[in-house]
C-alpha atoms as a PDB file:
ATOM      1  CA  UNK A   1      69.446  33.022  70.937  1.00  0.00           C
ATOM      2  CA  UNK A   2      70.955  34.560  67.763  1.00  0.00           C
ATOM      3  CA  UNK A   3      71.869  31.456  66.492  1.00  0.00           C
ATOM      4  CA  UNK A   4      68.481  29.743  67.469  1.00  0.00           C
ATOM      5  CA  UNK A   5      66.775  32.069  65.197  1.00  0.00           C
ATOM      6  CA  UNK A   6      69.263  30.897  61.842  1.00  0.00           C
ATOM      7  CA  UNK A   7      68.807  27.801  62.725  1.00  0.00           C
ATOM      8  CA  UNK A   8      65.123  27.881  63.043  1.00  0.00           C
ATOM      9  CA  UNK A   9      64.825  29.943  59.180  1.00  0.00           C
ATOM     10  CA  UNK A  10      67.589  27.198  57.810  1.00  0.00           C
ATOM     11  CA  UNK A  11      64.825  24.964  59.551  1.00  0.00           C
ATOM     12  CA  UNK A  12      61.967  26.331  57.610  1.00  0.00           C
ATOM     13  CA  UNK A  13      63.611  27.090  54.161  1.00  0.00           C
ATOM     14  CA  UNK A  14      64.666  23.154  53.992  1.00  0.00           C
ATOM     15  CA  UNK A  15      61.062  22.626  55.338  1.00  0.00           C
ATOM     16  CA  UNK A  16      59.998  24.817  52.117  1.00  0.00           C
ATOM     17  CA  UNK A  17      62.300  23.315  49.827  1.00  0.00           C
ATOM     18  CA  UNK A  18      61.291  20.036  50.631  1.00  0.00           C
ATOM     19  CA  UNK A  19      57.741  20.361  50.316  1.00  0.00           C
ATOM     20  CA  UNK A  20      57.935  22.250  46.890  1.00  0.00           C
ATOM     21  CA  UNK A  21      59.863  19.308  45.620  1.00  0.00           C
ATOM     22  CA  UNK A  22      57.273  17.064  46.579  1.00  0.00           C
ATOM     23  CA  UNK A  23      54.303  19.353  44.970  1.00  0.00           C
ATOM     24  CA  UNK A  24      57.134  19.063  42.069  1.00  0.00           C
ATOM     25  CA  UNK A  25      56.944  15.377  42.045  1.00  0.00           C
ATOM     26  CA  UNK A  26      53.068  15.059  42.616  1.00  0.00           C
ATOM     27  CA  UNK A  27      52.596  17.556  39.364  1.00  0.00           C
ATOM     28  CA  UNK A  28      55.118  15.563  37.381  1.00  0.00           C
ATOM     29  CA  UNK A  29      53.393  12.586  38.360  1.00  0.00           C
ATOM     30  CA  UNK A  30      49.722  13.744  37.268  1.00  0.00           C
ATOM     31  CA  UNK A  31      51.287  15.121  33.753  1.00  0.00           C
ATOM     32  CA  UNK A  32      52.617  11.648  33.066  1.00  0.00           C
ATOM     33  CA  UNK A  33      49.405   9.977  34.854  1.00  0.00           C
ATOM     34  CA  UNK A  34      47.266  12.402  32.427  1.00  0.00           C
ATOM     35  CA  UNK A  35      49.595  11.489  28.882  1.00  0.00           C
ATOM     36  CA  UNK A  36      49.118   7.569  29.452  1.00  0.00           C
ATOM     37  CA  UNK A  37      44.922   8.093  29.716  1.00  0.00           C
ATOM     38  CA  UNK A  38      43.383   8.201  26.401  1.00  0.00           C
ATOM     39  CA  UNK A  39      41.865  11.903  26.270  1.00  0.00           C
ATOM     40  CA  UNK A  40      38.042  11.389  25.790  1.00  0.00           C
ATOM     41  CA  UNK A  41      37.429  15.431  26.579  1.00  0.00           C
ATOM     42  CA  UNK A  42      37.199  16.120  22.960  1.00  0.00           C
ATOM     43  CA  UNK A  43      33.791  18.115  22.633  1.00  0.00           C
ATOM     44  CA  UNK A  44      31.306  15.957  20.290  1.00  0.00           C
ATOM     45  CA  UNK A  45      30.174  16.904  17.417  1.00  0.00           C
ATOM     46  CA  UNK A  46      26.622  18.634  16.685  1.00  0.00           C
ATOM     47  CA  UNK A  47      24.730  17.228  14.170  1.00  0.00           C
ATOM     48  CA  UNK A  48      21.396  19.531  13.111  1.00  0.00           C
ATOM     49  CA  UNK A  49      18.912  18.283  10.771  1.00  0.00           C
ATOM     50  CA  UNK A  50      16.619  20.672   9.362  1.00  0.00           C
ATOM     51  CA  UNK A  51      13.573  19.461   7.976  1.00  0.00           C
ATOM     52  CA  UNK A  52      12.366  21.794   6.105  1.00  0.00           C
ATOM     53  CA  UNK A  53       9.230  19.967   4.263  1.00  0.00           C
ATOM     54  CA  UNK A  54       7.324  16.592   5.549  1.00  0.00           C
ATOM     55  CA  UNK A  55       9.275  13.745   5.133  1.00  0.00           C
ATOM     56  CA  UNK A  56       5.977  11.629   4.861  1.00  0.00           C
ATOM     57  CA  UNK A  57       5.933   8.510   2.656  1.00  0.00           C
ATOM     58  CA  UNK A  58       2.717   7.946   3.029  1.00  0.00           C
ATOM     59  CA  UNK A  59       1.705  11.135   1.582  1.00  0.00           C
ATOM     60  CA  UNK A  60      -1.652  10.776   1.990  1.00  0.00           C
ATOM     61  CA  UNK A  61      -3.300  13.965   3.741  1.00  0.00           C
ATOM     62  CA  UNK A  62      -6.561  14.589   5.040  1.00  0.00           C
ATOM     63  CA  UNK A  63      -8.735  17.999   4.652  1.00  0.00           C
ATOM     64  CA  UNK A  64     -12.131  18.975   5.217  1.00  0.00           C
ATOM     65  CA  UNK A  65     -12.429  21.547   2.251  1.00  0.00           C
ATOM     66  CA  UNK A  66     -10.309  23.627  -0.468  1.00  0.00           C
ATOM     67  CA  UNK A  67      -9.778  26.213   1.387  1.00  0.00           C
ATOM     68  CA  UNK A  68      -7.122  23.780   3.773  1.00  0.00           C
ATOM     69  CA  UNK A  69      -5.675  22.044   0.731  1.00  0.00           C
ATOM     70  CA  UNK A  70      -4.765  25.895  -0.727  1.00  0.00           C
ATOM     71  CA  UNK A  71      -2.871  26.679   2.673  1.00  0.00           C
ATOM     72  CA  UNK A  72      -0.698  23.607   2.375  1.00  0.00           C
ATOM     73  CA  UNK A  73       3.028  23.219   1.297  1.00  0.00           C
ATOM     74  CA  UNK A  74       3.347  20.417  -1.107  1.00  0.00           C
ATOM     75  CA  UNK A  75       6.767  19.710  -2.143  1.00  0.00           C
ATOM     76  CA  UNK A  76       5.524  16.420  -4.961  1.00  0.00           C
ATOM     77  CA  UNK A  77       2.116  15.520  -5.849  1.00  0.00           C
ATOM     78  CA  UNK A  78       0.109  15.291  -2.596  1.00  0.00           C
ATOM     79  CA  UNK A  79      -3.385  13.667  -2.592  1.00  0.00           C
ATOM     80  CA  UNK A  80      -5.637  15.491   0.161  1.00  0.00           C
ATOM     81  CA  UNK A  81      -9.158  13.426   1.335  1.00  0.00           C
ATOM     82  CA  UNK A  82     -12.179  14.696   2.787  1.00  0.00           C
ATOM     83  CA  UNK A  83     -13.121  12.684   5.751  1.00  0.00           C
ATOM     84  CA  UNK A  84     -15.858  10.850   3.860  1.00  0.00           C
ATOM     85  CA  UNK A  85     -13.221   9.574   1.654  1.00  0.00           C
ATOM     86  CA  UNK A  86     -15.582  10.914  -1.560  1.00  0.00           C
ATOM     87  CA  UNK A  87     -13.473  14.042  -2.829  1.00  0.00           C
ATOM     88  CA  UNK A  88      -9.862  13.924  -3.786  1.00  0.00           C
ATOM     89  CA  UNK A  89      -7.813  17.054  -4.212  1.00  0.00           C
ATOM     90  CA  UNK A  90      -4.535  16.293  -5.880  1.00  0.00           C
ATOM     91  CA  UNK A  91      -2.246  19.236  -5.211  1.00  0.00           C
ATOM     92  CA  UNK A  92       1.477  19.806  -7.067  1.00  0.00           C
ATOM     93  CA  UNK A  93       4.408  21.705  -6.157  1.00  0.00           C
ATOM     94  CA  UNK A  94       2.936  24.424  -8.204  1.00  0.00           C
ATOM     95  CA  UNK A  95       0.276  25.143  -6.136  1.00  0.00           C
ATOM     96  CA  UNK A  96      -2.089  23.896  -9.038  1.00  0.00           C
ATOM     97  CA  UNK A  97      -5.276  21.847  -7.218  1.00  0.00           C
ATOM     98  CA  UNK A  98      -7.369  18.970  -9.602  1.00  0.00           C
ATOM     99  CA  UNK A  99     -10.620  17.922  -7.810  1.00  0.00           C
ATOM    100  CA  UNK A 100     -11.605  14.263  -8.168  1.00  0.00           C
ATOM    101  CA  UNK A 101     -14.793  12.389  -6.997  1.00  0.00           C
ATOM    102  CA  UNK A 102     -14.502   9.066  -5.408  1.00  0.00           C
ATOM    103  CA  UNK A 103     -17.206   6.039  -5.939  1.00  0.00           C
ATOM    104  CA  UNK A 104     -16.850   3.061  -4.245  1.00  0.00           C
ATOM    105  CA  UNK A 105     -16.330   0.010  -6.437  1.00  0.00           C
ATOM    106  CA  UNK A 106     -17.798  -3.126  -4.962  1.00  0.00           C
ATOM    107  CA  UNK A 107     -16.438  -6.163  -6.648  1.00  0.00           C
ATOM    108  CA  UNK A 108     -19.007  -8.726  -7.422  1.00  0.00           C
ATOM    109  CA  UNK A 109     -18.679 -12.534  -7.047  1.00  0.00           C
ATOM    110  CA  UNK A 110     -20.188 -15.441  -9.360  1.00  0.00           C
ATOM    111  CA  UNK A 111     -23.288 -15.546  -7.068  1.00  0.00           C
ATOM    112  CA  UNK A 112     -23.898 -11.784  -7.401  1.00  0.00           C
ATOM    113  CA  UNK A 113     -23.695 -11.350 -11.522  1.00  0.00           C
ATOM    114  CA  UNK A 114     -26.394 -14.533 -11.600  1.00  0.00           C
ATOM    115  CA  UNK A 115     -28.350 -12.952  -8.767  1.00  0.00           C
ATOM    116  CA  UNK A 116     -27.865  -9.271 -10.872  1.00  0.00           C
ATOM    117  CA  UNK A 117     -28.499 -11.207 -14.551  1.00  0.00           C
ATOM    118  CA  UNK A 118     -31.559 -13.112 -13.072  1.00  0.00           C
ATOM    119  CA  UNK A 119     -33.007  -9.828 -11.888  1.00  0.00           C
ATOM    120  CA  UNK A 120     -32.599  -8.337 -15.549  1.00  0.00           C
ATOM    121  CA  UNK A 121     -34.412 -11.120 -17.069  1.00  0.00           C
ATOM    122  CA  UNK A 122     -37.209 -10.761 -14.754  1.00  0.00           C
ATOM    123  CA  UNK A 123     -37.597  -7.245 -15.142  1.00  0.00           C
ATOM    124  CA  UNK A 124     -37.436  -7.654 -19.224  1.00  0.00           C
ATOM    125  CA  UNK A 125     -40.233 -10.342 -18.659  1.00  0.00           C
ATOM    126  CA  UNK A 126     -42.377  -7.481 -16.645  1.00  0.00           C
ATOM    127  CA  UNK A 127     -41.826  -5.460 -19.423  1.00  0.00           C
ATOM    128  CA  UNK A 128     -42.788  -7.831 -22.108  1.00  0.00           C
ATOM    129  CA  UNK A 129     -46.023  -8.470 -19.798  1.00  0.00           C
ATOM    130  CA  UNK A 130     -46.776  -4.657 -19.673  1.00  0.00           C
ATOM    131  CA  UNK A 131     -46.113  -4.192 -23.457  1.00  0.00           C
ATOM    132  CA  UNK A 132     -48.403  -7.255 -24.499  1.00  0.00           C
ATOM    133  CA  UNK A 133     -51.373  -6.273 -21.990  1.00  0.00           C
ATOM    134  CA  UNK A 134     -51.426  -2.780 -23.797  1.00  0.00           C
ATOM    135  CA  UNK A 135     -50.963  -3.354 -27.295  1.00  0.00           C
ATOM    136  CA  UNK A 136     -53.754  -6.178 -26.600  1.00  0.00           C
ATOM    137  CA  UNK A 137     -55.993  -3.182 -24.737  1.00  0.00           C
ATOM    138  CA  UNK A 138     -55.419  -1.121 -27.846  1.00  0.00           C
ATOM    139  CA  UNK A 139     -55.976  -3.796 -30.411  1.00  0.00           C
ATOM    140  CA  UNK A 140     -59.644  -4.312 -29.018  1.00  0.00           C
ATOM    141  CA  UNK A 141     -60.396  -0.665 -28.259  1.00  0.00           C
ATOM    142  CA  UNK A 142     -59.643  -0.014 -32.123  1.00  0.00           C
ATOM    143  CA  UNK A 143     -61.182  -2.528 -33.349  1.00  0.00           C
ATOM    144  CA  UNK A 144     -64.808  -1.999 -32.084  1.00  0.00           C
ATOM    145  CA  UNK A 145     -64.274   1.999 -32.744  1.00  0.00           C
ATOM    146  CA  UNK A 146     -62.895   1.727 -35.978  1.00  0.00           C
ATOM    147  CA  UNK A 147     -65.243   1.545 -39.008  1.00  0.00           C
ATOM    148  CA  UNK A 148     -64.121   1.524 -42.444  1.00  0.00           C
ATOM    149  CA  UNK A 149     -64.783   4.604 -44.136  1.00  0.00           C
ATOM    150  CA  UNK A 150     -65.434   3.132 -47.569  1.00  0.00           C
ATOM    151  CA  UNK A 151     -67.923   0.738 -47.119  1.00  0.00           C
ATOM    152  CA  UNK A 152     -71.578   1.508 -46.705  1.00  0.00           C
ATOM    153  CA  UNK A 153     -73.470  -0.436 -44.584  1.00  0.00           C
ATOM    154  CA  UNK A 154     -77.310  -0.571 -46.390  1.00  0.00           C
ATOM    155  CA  UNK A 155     -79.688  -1.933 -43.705  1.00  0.00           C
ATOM    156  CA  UNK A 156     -82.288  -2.383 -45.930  1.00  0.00           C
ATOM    157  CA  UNK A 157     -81.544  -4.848 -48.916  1.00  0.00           C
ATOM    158  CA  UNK A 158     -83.835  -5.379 -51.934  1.00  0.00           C
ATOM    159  CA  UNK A 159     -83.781  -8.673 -52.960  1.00  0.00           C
ATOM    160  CA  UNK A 160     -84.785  -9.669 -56.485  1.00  0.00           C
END
Protein backbone atom coordinates (compact mmCIF):
# COMPACT_ATOMS: atom_id res chain seq x y z
CA UNK A 1 0.00 0.00 0.00
CA UNK A 2 2.92 2.40 0.69
CA UNK A 3 4.06 2.21 -2.59
CA UNK A 4 0.48 2.49 -4.16
CA UNK A 5 0.20 5.83 -2.65
CA UNK A 6 3.85 7.19 -4.55
CA UNK A 7 2.80 5.82 -7.31
CA UNK A 8 -0.60 7.28 -7.35
CA UNK A 9 1.07 11.23 -6.46
CA UNK A 10 3.93 10.37 -9.31
CA UNK A 11 0.51 9.58 -11.13
CA UNK A 12 -1.02 12.91 -10.52
CA UNK A 13 2.08 15.26 -10.65
CA UNK A 14 2.78 13.86 -14.41
CA UNK A 15 -1.07 14.25 -14.75
CA UNK A 16 -0.35 18.05 -13.60
CA UNK A 17 2.62 18.51 -15.54
CA UNK A 18 1.09 17.41 -18.52
CA UNK A 19 -1.87 19.41 -18.50
CA UNK A 20 0.02 22.72 -17.62
CA UNK A 21 2.08 22.11 -20.68
CA UNK A 22 -0.83 21.89 -22.72
CA UNK A 23 -2.54 25.25 -21.13
CA UNK A 24 1.28 26.31 -22.05
CA UNK A 25 0.83 25.42 -25.60
CA UNK A 26 -2.89 26.65 -25.97
CA UNK A 27 -1.61 30.28 -24.50
CA UNK A 28 1.37 30.25 -26.81
CA UNK A 29 -0.84 29.42 -29.50
CA UNK A 30 -3.49 32.36 -28.90
CA UNK A 31 -0.38 34.97 -28.46
CA UNK A 32 0.83 34.00 -31.90
CA UNK A 33 -2.96 33.52 -33.20
CA UNK A 34 -3.55 37.22 -31.66
CA UNK A 35 0.07 38.89 -33.38
CA UNK A 36 -0.92 37.57 -37.01
CA UNK A 37 -4.71 39.43 -36.68
CA UNK A 38 -4.54 42.97 -37.57
CA UNK A 39 -5.53 44.78 -34.14
CA UNK A 40 -8.73 46.82 -34.99
CA UNK A 41 -9.32 47.53 -30.93
CA UNK A 42 -7.80 50.88 -31.27
CA UNK A 43 -10.51 53.27 -29.64
CA UNK A 44 -11.80 55.82 -32.50
CA UNK A 45 -11.40 59.02 -32.45
CA UNK A 46 -14.07 61.75 -31.19
CA UNK A 47 -14.70 64.37 -33.34
CA UNK A 48 -16.98 67.43 -31.62
CA UNK A 49 -18.20 70.22 -33.60
CA UNK A 50 -19.39 73.12 -31.83
CA UNK A 51 -21.54 75.37 -33.55
CA UNK A 52 -21.56 78.14 -31.89
CA UNK A 53 -23.63 80.65 -34.33
CA UNK A 54 -26.18 79.54 -37.32
CA UNK A 55 -24.49 78.22 -40.06
CA UNK A 56 -27.45 79.40 -42.35
CA UNK A 57 -26.72 80.44 -45.95
CA UNK A 58 -29.78 81.47 -46.58
CA UNK A 59 -29.76 84.02 -43.97
CA UNK A 60 -32.94 85.13 -44.40
CA UNK A 61 -34.95 85.28 -40.95
CA UNK A 62 -38.39 85.86 -40.18
CA UNK A 63 -39.86 88.11 -37.14
CA UNK A 64 -43.05 89.47 -36.24
CA UNK A 65 -41.74 92.81 -34.60
CA UNK A 66 -38.45 94.68 -33.24
CA UNK A 67 -38.63 93.57 -30.21
CA UNK A 68 -37.57 89.67 -31.74
CA UNK A 69 -35.03 91.10 -34.16
CA UNK A 70 -33.25 92.95 -30.81
CA UNK A 71 -33.07 89.41 -29.02
CA UNK A 72 -31.26 87.83 -31.92
CA UNK A 73 -27.50 86.91 -32.38
CA UNK A 74 -26.33 88.03 -35.71
CA UNK A 75 -22.89 87.13 -36.48
CA UNK A 76 -22.95 89.20 -40.49
CA UNK A 77 -25.63 91.28 -41.79
CA UNK A 78 -28.92 89.40 -41.23
CA UNK A 79 -32.14 90.58 -42.98
CA UNK A 80 -35.25 89.79 -40.60
CA UNK A 81 -39.07 89.87 -42.46
CA UNK A 82 -42.31 90.39 -41.02
CA UNK A 83 -44.67 87.78 -42.19
CA UNK A 84 -46.36 90.15 -44.62
CA UNK A 85 -43.12 90.45 -46.30
CA UNK A 86 -43.62 94.62 -46.04
CA UNK A 87 -40.92 95.55 -43.27
CA UNK A 88 -37.30 94.66 -43.44
CA UNK A 89 -35.04 94.91 -40.43
CA UNK A 90 -31.44 94.60 -41.44
CA UNK A 91 -29.49 93.77 -38.30
CA UNK A 92 -25.29 93.76 -38.05
CA UNK A 93 -22.97 92.15 -35.81
CA UNK A 94 -23.12 95.29 -33.85
CA UNK A 95 -26.36 94.97 -32.74
CA UNK A 96 -27.22 98.18 -34.87
CA UNK A 97 -31.04 97.57 -36.52
CA UNK A 98 -32.02 99.77 -40.05
CA UNK A 99 -35.80 99.48 -40.75
CA UNK A 100 -36.80 99.26 -44.42
CA UNK A 101 -40.31 99.24 -46.07
CA UNK A 102 -41.04 96.86 -48.81
CA UNK A 103 -43.43 97.75 -52.02
CA UNK A 104 -44.13 95.35 -54.39
CA UNK A 105 -42.90 96.14 -57.89
CA UNK A 106 -45.13 94.72 -60.57
CA UNK A 107 -43.39 94.70 -63.88
CA UNK A 108 -45.51 95.85 -66.69
CA UNK A 109 -45.70 94.35 -70.23
CA UNK A 110 -46.20 96.22 -73.74
CA UNK A 111 -50.00 95.69 -73.39
CA UNK A 112 -50.09 97.27 -69.90
CA UNK A 113 -47.98 100.77 -70.61
CA UNK A 114 -50.59 101.23 -73.84
CA UNK A 115 -53.49 100.17 -71.65
CA UNK A 116 -51.80 102.72 -68.67
CA UNK A 117 -50.83 105.60 -71.58
CA UNK A 118 -54.36 105.25 -73.18
CA UNK A 119 -55.93 105.81 -69.78
CA UNK A 120 -53.77 109.11 -69.34
CA UNK A 121 -54.89 110.48 -72.53
CA UNK A 122 -58.40 109.92 -71.71
CA UNK A 123 -58.29 111.38 -68.46
CA UNK A 124 -56.30 114.64 -69.97
CA UNK A 125 -59.25 114.73 -72.55
CA UNK A 126 -61.84 114.80 -69.38
CA UNK A 127 -59.92 117.43 -68.17
CA UNK A 128 -59.72 119.50 -71.24
CA UNK A 129 -63.70 118.88 -71.40
CA UNK A 130 -64.12 120.15 -67.75
CA UNK A 131 -61.75 123.17 -68.31
CA UNK A 132 -63.54 124.28 -71.67
CA UNK A 133 -67.24 123.80 -70.20
CA UNK A 134 -66.18 126.29 -67.35
CA UNK A 135 -64.21 128.88 -68.84
CA UNK A 136 -67.22 128.82 -71.52
CA UNK A 137 -69.82 129.09 -68.26
CA UNK A 138 -67.72 132.01 -67.10
CA UNK A 139 -67.25 133.71 -70.41
CA UNK A 140 -71.17 134.09 -70.73
CA UNK A 141 -71.90 134.79 -67.06
CA UNK A 142 -69.40 137.87 -67.46
CA UNK A 143 -70.40 138.94 -70.30
CA UNK A 144 -74.15 139.70 -69.65
CA UNK A 145 -73.05 141.09 -65.96
CA UNK A 146 -70.37 143.10 -67.04
CA UNK A 147 -71.07 146.70 -68.18
CA UNK A 148 -68.50 149.08 -69.08
CA UNK A 149 -68.06 151.64 -66.63
CA UNK A 150 -67.17 154.44 -69.02
CA UNK A 151 -69.77 154.57 -71.34
CA UNK A 152 -73.13 156.12 -70.70
CA UNK A 153 -75.94 154.68 -72.09
CA UNK A 154 -78.51 157.95 -72.93
CA UNK A 155 -81.96 156.42 -73.63
CA UNK A 156 -83.27 159.38 -74.83
CA UNK A 157 -81.43 160.89 -77.97
CA UNK A 158 -82.12 164.36 -79.44
CA UNK A 159 -81.86 164.31 -82.89
CA UNK A 160 -81.20 167.48 -84.87
Amino acid sequence: MYGYGIYNTTNNTQANIDRINSQIKELENMRLHLQNVPQNTTTPSINQTFQLAPNSQSGVRYANNIEEVKKEFVVNDTPFFDKNMTILWLKNAKGEIRTYELNEVILKDEKDMLIESLQMQINDLRRGLENAKSVDTDDDGSVEEQKPTNVRSNKSSKSK
